[in-house]
Protein backbone atom coordinates (compact mmCIF):
# COMPACT_ATOMS: atom_id res chain seq x y z
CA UNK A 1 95.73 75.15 123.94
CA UNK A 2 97.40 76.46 127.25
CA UNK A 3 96.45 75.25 130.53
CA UNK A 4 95.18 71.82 128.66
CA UNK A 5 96.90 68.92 130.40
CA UNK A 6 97.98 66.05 127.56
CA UNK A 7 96.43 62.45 127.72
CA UNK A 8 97.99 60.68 125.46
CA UNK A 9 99.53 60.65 122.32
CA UNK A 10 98.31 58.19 119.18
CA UNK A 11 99.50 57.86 115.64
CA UNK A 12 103.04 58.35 116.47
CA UNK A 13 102.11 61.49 117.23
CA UNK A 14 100.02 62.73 114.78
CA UNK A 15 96.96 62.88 117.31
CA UNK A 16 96.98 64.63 120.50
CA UNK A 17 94.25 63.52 123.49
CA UNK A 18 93.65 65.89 126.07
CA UNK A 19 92.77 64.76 129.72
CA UNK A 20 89.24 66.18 129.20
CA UNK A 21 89.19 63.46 126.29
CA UNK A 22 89.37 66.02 123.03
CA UNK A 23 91.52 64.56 120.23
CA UNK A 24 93.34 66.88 118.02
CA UNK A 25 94.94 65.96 114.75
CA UNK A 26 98.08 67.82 114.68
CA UNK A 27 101.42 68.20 112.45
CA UNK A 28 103.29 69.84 115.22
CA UNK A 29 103.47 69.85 118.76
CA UNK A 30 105.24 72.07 121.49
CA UNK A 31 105.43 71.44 124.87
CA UNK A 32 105.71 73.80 127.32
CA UNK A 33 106.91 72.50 131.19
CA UNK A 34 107.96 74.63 133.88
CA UNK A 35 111.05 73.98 135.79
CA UNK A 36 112.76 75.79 138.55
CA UNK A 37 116.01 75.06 139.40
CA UNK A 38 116.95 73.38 142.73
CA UNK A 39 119.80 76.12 143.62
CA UNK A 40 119.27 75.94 147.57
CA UNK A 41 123.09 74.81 147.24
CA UNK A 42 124.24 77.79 145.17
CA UNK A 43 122.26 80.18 146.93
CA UNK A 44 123.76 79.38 150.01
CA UNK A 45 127.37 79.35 148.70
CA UNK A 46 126.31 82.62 147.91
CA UNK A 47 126.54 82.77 144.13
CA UNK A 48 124.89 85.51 141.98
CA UNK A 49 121.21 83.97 140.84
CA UNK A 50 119.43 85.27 137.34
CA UNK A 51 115.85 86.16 137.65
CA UNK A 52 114.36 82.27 136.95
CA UNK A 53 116.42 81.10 139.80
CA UNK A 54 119.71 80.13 137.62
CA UNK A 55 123.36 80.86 138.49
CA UNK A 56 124.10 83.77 136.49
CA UNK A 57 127.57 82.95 134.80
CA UNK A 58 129.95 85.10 132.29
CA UNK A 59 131.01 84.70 128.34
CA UNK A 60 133.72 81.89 129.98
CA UNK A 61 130.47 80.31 131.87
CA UNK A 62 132.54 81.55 135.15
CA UNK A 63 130.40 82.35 138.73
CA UNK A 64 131.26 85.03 140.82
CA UNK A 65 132.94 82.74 142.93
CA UNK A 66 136.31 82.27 141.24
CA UNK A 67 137.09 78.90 142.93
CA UNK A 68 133.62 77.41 140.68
């Protein structure tokens, strides 16, 4: 159900009510949020960024900077 904005939960759970008022019986639920990371900082320190917007670190979750 993308795109469908969640309500409510009821039943511990085991219902799901949407904001256009549909209730959905359900086992299982994922939830899918987007986040962006705030990175002004980093950018502007000028580390490396992935393609999301996350410092891109090594194996040894080292920067490029070696002082981070």
């Amino acid at each position: 159900m993308l795109g469908e904005g969640v309500k409510s939960f009821k039943n511990n759970g085991a219902k799901v009510v949407t904001q256009n008022g549909l209730e959905v019986e359900t086992d299982l639920i994922f939830l899918s949020i987007e986040v962006r990371p705030e990175n002004e900082l980093a950018v502007e320190a000028g580390l490396h960024m992935g393609e999301r917007g996350g410092i891109l670190v090594n194996d040894y979750l080292q920067t490029n900077d070696p002082n981070i």
